[in-house]
Protein backbone atom coordinates (compact mmCIF):
# COMPACT_ATOMS: atom_id res chain seq x y z
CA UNK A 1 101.03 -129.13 -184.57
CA UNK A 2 97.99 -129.49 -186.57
CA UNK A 3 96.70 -126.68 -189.20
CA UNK A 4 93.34 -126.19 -190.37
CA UNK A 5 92.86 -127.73 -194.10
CA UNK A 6 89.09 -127.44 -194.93
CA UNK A 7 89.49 -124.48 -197.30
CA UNK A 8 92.41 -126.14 -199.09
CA UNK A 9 92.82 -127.83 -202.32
CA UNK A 10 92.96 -132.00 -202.17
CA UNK A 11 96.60 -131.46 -203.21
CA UNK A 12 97.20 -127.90 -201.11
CA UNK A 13 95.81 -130.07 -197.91
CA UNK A 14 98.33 -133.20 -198.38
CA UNK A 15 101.21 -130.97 -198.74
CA UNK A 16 99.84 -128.93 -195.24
CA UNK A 17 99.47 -132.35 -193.50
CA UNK A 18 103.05 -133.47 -194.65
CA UNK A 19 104.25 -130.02 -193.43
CA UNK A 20 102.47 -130.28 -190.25
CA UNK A 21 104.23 -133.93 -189.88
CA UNK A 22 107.84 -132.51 -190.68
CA UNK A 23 107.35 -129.80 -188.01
CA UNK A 24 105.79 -132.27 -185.55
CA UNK A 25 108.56 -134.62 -185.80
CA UNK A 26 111.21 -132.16 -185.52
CA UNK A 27 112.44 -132.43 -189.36
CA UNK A 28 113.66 -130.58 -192.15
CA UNK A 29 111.23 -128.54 -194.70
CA UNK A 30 113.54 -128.45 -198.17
CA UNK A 31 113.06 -126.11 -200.83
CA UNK A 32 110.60 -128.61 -203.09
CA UNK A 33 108.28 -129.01 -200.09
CA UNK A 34 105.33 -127.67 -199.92
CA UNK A 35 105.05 -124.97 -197.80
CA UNK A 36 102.25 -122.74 -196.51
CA UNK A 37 102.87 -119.45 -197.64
CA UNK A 38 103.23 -117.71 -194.66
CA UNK A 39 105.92 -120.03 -193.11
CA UNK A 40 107.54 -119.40 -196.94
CA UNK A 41 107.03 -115.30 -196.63
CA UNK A 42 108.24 -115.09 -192.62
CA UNK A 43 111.67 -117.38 -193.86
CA UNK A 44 112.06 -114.77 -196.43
CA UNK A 45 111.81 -111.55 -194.92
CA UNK A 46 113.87 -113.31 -191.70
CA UNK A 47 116.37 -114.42 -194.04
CA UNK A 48 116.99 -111.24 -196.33
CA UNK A 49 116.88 -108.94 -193.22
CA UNK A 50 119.83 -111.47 -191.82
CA UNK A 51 121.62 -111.43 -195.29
CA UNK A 52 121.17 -107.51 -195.10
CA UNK A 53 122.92 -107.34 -191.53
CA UNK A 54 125.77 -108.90 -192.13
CA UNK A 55 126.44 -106.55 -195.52
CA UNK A 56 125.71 -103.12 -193.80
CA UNK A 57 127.59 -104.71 -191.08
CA UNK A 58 130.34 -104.51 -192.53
CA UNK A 59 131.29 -100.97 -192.76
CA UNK A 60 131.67 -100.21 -188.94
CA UNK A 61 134.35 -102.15 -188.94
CA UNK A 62 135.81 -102.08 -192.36
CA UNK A 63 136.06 -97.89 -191.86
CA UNK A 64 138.97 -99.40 -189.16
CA UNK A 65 141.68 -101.31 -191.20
CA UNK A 66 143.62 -98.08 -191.96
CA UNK A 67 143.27 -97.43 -188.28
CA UNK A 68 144.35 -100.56 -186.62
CA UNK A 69 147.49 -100.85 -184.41
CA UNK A 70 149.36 -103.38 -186.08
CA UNK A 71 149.44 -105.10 -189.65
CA UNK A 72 148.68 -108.01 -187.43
CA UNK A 73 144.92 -106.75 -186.59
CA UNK A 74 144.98 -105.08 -189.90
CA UNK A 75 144.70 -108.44 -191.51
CA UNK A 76 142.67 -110.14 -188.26
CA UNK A 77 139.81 -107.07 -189.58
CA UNK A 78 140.28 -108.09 -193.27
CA UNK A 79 139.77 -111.38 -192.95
CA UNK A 80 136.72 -110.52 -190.95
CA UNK A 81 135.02 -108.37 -192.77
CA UNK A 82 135.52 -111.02 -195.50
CA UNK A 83 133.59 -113.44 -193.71
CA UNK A 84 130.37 -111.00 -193.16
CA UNK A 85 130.27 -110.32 -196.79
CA UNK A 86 130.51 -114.29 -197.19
CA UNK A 87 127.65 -114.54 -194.46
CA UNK A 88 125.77 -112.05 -196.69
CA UNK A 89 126.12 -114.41 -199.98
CA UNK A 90 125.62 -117.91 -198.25
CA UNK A 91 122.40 -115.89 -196.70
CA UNK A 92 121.01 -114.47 -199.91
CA UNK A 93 121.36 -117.63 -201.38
CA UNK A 94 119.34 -119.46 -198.75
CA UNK A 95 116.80 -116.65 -199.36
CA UNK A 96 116.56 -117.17 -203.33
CA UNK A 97 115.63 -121.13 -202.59
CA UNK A 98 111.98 -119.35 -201.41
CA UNK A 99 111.25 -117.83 -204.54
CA UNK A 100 112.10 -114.81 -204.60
CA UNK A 101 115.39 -112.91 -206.50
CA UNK A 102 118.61 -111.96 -205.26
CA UNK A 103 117.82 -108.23 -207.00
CA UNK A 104 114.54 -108.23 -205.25
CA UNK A 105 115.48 -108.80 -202.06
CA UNK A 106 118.61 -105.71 -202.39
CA UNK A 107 116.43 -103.37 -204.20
CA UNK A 108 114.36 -103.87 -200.98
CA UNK A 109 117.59 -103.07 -198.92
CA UNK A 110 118.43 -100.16 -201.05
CA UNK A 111 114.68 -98.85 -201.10
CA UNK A 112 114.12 -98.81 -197.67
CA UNK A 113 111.40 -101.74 -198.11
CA UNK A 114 113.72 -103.77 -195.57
CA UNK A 115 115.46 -103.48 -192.46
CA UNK A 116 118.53 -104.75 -191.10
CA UNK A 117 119.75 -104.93 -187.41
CA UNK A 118 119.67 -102.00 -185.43
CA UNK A 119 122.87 -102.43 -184.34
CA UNK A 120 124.97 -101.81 -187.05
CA UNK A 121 123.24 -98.21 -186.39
CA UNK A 122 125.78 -97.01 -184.11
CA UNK A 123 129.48 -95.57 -184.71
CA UNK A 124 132.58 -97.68 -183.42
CA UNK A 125 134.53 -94.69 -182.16
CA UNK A 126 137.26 -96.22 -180.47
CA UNK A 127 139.35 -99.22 -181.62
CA UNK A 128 138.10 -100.63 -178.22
CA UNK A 129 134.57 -99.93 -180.01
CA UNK A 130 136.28 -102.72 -182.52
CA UNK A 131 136.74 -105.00 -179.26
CA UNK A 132 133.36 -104.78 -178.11
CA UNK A 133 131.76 -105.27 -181.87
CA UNK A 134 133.49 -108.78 -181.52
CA UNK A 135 133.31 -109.46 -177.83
CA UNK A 136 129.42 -108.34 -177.57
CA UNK A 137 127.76 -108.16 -181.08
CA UNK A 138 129.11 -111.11 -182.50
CA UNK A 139 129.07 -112.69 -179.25
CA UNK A 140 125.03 -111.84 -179.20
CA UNK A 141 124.40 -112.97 -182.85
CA UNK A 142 126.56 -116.19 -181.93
CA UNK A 143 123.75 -117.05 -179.30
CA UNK A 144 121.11 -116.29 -181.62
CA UNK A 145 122.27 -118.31 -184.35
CA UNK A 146 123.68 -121.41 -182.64
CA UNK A 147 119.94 -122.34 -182.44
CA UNK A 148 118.96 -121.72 -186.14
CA UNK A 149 121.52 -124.31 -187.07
CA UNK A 150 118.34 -126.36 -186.06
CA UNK A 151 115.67 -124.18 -188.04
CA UNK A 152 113.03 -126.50 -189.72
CA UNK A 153 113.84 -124.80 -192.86
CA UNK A 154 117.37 -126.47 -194.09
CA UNK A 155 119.01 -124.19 -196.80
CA UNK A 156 118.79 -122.17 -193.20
CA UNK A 157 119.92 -124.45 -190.97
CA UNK A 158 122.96 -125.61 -193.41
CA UNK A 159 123.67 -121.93 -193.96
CA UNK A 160 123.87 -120.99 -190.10
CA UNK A 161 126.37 -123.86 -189.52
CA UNK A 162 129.18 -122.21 -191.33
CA UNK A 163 128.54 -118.53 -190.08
CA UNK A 164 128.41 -119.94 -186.53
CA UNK A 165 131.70 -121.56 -187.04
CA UNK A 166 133.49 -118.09 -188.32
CA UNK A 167 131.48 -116.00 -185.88
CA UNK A 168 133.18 -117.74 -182.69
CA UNK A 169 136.51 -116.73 -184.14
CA UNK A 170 135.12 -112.90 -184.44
CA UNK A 171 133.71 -113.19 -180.97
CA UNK A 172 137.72 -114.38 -179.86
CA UNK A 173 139.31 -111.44 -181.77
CA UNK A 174 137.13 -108.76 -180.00
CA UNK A 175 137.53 -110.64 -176.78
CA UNK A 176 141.69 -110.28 -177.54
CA UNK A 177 141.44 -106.63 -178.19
CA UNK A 178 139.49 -105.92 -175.01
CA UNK A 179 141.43 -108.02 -173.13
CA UNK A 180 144.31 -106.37 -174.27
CA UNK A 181 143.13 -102.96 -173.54
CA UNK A 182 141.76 -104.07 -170.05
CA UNK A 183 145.45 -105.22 -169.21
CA UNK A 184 147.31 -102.28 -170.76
CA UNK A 185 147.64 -98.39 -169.28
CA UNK A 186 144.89 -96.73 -167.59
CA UNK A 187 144.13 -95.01 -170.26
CA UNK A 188 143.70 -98.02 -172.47
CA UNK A 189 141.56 -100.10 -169.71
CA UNK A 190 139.15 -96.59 -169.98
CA UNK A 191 138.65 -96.89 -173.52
CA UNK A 192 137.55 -100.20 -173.35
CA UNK A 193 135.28 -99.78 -170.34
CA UNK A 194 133.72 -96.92 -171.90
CA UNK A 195 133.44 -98.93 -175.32
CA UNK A 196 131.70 -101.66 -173.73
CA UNK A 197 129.21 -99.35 -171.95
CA UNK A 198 127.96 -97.92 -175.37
CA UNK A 199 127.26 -101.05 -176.51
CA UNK A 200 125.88 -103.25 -173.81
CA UNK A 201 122.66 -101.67 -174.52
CA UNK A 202 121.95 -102.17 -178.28
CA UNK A 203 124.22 -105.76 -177.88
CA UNK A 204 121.09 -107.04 -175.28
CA UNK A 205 118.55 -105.50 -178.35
CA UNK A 206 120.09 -107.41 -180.77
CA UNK A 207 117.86 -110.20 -179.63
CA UNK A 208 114.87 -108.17 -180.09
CA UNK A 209 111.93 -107.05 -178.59
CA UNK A 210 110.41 -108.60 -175.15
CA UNK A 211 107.92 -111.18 -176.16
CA UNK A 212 105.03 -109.61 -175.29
CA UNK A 213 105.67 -106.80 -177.75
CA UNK A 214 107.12 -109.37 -180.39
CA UNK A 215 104.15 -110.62 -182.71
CA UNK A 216 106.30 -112.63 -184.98
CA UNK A 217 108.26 -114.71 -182.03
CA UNK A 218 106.00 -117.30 -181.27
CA UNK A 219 104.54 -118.34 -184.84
CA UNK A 220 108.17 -118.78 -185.78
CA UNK A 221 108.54 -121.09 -182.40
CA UNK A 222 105.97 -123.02 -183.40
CA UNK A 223 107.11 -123.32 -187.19
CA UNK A 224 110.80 -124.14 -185.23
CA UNK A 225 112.21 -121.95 -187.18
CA UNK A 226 112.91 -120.32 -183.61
CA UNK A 227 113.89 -122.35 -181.07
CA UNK A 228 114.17 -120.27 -178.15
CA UNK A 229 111.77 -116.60 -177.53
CA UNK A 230 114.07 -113.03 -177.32
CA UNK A 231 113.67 -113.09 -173.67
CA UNK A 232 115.11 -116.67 -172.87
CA UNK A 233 118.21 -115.65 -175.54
CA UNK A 234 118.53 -112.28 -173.64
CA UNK A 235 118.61 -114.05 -170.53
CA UNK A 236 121.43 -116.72 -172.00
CA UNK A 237 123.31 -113.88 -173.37
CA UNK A 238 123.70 -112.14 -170.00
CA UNK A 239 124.36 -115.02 -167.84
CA UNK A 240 127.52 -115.50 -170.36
CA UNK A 241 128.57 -112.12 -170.39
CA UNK A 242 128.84 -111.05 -166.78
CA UNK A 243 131.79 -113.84 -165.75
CA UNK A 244 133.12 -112.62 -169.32
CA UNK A 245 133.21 -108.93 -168.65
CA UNK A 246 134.43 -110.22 -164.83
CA UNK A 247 137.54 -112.04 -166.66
CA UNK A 248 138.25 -108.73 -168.32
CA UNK A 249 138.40 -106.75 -165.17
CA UNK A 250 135.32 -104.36 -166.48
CA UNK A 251 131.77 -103.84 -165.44
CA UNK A 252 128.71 -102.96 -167.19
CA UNK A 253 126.86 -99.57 -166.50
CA UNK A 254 123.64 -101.16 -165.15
CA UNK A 255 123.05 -100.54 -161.72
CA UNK A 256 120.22 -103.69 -161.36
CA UNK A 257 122.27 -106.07 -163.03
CA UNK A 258 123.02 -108.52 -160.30
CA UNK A 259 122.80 -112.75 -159.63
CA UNK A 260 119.23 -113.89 -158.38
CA UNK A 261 119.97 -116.80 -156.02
CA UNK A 262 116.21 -118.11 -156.46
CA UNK A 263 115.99 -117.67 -160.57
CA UNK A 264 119.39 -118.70 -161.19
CA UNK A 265 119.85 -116.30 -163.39
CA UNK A 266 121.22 -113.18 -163.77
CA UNK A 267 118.86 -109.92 -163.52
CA UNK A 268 119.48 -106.87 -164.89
CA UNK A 269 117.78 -103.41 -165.93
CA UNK A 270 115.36 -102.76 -168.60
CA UNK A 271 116.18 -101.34 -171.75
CA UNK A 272 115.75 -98.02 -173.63
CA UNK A 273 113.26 -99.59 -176.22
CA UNK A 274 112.56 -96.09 -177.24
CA UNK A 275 115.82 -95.68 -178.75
CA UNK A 276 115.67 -98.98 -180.18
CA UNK A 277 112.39 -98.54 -182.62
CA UNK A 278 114.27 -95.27 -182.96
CA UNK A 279 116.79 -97.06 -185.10
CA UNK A 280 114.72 -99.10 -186.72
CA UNK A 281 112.48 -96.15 -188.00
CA UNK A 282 115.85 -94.75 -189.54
CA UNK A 283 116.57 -92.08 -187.11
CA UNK A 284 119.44 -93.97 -185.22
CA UNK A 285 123.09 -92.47 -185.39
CA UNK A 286 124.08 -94.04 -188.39
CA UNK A 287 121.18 -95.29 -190.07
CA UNK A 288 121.58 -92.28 -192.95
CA UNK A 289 125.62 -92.63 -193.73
CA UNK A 290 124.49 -96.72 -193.54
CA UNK A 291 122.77 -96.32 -196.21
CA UNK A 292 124.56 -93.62 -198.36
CA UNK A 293 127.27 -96.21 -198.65
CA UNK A 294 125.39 -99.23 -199.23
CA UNK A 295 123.68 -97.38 -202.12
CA UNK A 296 127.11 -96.48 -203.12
CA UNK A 297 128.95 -99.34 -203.10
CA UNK A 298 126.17 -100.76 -205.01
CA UNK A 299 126.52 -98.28 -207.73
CA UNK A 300 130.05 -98.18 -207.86
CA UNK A 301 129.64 -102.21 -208.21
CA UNK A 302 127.40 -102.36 -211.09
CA UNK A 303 130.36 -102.92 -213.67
CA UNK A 304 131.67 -105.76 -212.00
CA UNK A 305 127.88 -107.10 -211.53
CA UNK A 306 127.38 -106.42 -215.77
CA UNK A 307 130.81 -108.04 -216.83
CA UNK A 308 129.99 -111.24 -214.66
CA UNK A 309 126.62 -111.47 -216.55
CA UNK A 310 128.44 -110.61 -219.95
CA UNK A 311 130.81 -113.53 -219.31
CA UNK A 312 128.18 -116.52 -218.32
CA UNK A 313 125.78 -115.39 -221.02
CA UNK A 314 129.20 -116.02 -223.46
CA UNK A 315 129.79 -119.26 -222.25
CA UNK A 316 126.16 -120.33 -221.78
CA UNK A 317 125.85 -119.67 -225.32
CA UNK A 318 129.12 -121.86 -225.73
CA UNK A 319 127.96 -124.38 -224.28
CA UNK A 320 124.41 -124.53 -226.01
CA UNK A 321 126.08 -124.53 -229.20
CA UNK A 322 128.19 -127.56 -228.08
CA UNK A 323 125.14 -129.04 -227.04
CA UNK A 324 123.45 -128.82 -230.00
């Protein structure tokens, strides 16, 4: 890949060829490389938005660990909601290696200046709604994010190794649940077909819009921070999920999903896209209670966020006095 460098500085054009070699050769960009700044300003708002997901994600789920069956999947949900708000940190922190605050990039959250997944828009109603979270949400976010392992930028990559490892064992839990549901009384095998039909929808979103309405995809292909577009993920996604949902004994509520002999692949109906810029804008199910709490929990928070910076300024003036 080769970028234009006429109108650069002498030292603003060696850092764009170096760039352009990194990419070209399938390496990593770290956080002292130069960087052009609209590779630096896509990684950021990527990033955050990612960082922001996995925090509002949160709450679906966490409104559930009063409600769960057992103490068993009581702790199975603690543990995993743990783990987003870990994703959330580990995500932030790759975020704040491009220059720009952790406080920025809530206050952007908080102000409505940044979006998160459109997902975490929608109400789990059921415990089986818990089951399908796992099975298809995580399951869609683990197909996404296997590939960023390899994004050129590396506090990225690094970061998506770890959250891929903990997602697979959310994707396993909702699998259980649905499994167990899909085995159990009528009743139960209902709830979790009907929980997988809400979500089937916004889960095949989750990857975005098709690429010829998604302006962003193919610069970020070509930066590889992306390594695949949101149709050839979709596609992935819903070769894996049909055997899946097969296993399980349920079916999805699309009546042109079916195998296509000469593509190989699976093909299957188009999406409400309408409802999906629908969330985005705000207006989805849950977008307002989404962000009542958020805004909450950050207030409520802002004691614990003042007595951590009360304690290092203590003992960073400790230690400067030491040092002195």
């Amino acid at each position: 890949m080769t970028t234009a460098t006429e109108n650069l500085s002498p030292a603003d054009a060696a850092g764009q060829e170096n760039f352009d070699r990194l990419i070209a050769e399938d390496s990593r960009i770290e956080p002292t490389d130069w960087m052009p700044a609209a590779y630096r300003k896509t990684l950021t708002r990527q990033i955050s938005q990612h960082a922001h997901s996995e925090i509002i994600g949160m709450q679906p789920e966490a409104n559930w660990i009063t409600r769960a069956p057992s103490l068993k999947r009581k702790a199975i949900l603690i543990a995993k909601v743990q783990d987003e708000a870990g994703h959330g940190l580990y995500l932030y922190s790759a975020a704040e290696t491009l220059k720009t605050g952790r406080d920025e990039l809530v206050d952007q959250l908080l102000e409505g200046r940044a979006k998160y997944s459109s997902i975490f828009n929608y109400p789990a109603r059921t415990w089986a709604d818990i089951g399908a979270i796992g099975w298809l949400v995580d399951g869609a976010a683990i197909a996404n994010q296997v590939p960023l392992c390899r994004a050129s930028y590396a506090p990225y990559g690094r970061a998506m190794v770890r959250i891929c490892k903990e997602e697979s064992f959310h994707q396993r839990q909702g699998w259980e649940i649905l499994y167990e549901l899909s085995h159990g009384t009528p009743e139960q095998k209902q709830m979790a077909q009907e929980a997988i039909n809400r979500f089937y929808g916004p889960a095949l979103q989750m990857f975005g819009p098709p690429d010829n309405d998604s302006p962003n995809s193919k610069q970020s292909m070509d930066w590889k921070i992306k390594r695949f577009s949101n149709d050839e993920l979709r596609q992935r996604f819903v070769d894996m999920i049909v055997p899946q949902a097969e296993a399980l004994g349920l079916t999805f509520e699309d009546p042109d999903l079916k195998w296509n002999e000469e593509r190989g692949h699976y093909d299957f109906g188009e999406l409400d896209w309408d409802e999906f810029y629908s969330a985005i804008k705000g207006a989805g199910p849950c977008n307002v209670q989404r962000m009542q709490r958020r805004r909450q929990a950050f207030n409520d928070g802002a004691w614990v966020r003042e007595a951590a910076a009360a304690y290092s300024e203590k003992y960073q003036s400790a230690d400067s006095q030491l040092i002195a």
